[in-house]
N, C-alpha and C. Protein backbone atom coordinates (compact mmCIF):
# COMPACT_ATOMS: atom_id res chain seq x y z
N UNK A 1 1.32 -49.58 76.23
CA UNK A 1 0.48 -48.45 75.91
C UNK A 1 1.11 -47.19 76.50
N UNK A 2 1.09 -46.08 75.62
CA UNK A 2 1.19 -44.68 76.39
C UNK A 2 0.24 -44.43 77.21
N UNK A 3 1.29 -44.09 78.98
CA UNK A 3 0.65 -43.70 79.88
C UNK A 3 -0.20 -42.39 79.88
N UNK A 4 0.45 -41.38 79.20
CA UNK A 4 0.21 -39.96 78.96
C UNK A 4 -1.52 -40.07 77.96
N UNK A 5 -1.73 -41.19 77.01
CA UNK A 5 -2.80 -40.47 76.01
C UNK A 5 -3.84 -40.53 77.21
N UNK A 6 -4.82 -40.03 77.41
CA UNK A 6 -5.85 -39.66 77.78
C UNK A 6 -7.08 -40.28 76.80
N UNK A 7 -7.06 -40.08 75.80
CA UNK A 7 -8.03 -40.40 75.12
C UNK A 7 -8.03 -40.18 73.24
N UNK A 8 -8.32 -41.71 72.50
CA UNK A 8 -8.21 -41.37 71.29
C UNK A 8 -9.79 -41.25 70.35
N UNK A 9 -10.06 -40.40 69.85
CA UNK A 9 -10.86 -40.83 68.94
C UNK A 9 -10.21 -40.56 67.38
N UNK A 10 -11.63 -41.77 66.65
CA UNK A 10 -11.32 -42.41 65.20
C UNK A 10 -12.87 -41.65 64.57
N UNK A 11 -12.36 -42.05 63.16
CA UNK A 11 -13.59 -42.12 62.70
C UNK A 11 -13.87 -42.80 61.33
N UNK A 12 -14.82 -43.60 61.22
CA UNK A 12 -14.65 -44.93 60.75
C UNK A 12 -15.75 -45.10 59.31
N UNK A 13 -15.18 -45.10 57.92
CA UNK A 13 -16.30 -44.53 57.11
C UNK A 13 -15.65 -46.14 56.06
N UNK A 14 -16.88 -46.80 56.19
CA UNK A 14 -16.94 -48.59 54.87
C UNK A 14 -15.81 -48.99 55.26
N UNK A 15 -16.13 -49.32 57.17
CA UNK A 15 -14.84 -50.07 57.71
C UNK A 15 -13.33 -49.83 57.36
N UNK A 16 -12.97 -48.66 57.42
CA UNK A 16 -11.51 -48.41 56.93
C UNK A 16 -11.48 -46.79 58.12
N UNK A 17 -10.61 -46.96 58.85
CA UNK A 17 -10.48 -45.49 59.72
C UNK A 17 -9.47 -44.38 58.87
N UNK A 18 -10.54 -43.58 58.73
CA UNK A 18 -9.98 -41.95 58.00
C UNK A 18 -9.14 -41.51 58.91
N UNK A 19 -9.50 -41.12 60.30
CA UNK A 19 -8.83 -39.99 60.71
C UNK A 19 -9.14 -40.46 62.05
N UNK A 20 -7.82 -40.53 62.62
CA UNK A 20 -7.74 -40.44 64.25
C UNK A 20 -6.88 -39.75 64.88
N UNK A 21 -7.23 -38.94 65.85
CA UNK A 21 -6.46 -37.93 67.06
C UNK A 21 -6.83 -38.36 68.10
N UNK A 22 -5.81 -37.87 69.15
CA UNK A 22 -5.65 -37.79 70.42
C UNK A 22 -6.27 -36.38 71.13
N UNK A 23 -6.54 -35.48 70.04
CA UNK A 23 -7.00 -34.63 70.65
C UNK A 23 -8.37 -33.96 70.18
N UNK A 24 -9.56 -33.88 70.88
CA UNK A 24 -10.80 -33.64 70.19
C UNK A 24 -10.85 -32.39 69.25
N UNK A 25 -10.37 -31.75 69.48
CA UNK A 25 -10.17 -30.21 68.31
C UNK A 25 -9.38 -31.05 67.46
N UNK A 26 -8.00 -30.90 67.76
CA UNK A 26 -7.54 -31.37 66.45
C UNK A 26 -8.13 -32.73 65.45
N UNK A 27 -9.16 -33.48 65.52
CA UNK A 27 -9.65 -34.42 65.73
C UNK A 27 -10.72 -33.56 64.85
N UNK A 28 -11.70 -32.97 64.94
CA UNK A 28 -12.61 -32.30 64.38
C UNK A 28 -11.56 -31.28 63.02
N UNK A 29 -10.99 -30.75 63.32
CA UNK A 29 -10.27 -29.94 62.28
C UNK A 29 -9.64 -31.21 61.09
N UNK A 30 -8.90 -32.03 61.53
CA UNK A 30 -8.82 -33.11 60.56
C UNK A 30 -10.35 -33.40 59.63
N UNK A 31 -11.11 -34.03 60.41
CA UNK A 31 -12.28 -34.58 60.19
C UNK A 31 -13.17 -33.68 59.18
N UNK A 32 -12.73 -31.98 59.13
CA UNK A 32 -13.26 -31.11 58.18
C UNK A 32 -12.76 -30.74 57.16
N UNK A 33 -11.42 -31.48 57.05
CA UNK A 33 -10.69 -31.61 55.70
C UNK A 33 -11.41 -32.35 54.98
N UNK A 34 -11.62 -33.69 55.33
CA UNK A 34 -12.04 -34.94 54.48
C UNK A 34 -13.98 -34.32 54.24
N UNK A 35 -14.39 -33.75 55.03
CA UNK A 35 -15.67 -33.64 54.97
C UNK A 35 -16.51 -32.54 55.46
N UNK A 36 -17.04 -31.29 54.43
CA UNK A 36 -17.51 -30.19 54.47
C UNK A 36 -18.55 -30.44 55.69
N UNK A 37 -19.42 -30.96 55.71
CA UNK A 37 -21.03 -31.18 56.14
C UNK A 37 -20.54 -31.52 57.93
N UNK A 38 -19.26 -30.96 58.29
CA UNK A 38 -19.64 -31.46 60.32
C UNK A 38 -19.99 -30.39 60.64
N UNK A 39 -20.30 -30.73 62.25
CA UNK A 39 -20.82 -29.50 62.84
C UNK A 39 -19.08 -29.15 63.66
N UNK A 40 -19.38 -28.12 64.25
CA UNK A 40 -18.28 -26.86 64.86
C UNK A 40 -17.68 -28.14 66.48
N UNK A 41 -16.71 -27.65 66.75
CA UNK A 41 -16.29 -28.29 68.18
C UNK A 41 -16.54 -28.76 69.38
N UNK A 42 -17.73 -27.47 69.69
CA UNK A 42 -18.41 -27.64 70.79
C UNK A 42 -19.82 -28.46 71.18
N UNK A 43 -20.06 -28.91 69.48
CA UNK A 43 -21.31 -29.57 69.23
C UNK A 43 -20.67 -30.81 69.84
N UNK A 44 -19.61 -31.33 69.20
CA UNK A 44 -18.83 -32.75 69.22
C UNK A 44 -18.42 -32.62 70.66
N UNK A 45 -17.79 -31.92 71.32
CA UNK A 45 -17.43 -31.55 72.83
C UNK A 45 -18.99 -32.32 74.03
N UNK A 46 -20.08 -31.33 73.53
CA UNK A 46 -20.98 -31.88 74.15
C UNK A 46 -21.67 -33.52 73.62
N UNK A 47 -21.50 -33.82 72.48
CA UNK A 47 -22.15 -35.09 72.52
C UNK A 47 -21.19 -36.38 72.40
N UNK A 48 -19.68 -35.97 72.63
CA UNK A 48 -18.91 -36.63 73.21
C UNK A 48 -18.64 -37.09 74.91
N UNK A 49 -19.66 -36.27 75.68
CA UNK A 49 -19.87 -36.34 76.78
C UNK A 49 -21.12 -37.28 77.22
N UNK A 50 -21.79 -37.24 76.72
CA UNK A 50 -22.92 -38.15 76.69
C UNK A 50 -23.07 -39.32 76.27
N UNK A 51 -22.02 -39.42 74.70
CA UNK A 51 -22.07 -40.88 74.53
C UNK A 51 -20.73 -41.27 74.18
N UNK A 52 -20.10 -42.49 73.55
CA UNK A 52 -19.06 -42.31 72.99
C UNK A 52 -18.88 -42.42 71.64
N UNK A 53 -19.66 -42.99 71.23
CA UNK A 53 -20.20 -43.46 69.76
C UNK A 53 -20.92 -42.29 69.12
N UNK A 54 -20.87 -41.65 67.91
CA UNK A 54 -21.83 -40.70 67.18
C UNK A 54 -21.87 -41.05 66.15
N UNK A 55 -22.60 -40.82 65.03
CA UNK A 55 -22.76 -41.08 63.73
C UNK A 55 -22.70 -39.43 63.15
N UNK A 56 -22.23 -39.69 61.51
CA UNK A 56 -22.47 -38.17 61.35
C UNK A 56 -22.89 -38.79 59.55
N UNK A 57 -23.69 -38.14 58.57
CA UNK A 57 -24.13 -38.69 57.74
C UNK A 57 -24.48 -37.23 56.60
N UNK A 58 -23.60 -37.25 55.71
CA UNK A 58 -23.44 -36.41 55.00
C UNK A 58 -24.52 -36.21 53.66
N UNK A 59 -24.92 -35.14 52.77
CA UNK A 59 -25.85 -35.11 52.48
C UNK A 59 -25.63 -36.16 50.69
N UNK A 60 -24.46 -37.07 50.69
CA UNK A 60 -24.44 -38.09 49.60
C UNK A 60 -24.50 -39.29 50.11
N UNK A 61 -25.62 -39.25 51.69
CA UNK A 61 -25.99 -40.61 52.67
C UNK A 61 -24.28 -41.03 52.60
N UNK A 62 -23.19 -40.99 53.06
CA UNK A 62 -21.99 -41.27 53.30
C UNK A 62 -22.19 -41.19 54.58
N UNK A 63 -21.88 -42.26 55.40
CA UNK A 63 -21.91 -42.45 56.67
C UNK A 63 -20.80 -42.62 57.79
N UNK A 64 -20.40 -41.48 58.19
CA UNK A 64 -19.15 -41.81 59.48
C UNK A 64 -19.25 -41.96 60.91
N UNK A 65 -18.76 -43.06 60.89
CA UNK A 65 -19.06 -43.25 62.63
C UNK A 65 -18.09 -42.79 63.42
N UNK A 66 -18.05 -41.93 64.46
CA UNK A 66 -17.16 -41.05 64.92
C UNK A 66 -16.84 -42.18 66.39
N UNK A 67 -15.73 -41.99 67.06
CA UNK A 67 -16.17 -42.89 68.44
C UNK A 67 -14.82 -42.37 69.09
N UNK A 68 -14.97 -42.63 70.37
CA UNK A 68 -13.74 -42.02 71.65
C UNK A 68 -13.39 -43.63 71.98
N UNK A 69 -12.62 -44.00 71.78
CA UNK A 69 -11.69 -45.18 72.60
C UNK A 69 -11.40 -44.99 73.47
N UNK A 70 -10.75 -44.36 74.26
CA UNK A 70 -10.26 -43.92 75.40
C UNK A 70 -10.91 -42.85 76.35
């Protein structure tokens, strides 16, 4: 394993991972390519602190589960 990553998150939409970074901005900026309906950085900043797991659920009920591995 790389000593250096700190931390990865994925995000995981009908068991197949869209989009994963190492870095939470860049990680959200990906994540708003594939999908108009997220919220801004600092939303994900704070409720990446609290849990590690989020759900985010777009308005065609399309369901992505966001999560921090590391």
């Amino acid at each position: 394993m790389i000593r250096d990553l700190k931390s990865l998150y994925v995000a995981i939409v009908d068991n197949e991972v869209v989009v994963f970074e190492t870095n939470l901005k860049l990680f959200i900026e990906e994540l708003g390519k594939i999908e108009s309906e997220i919220r801004n950085y600092d939303y994900y900043y704070r409720q990446f602190k609290k849990s590690s797991k989020q759900s985010l659920v777009n308005s065609n009920s399309k369901k992505y589960y966001l999560q921090k591995i590391l």
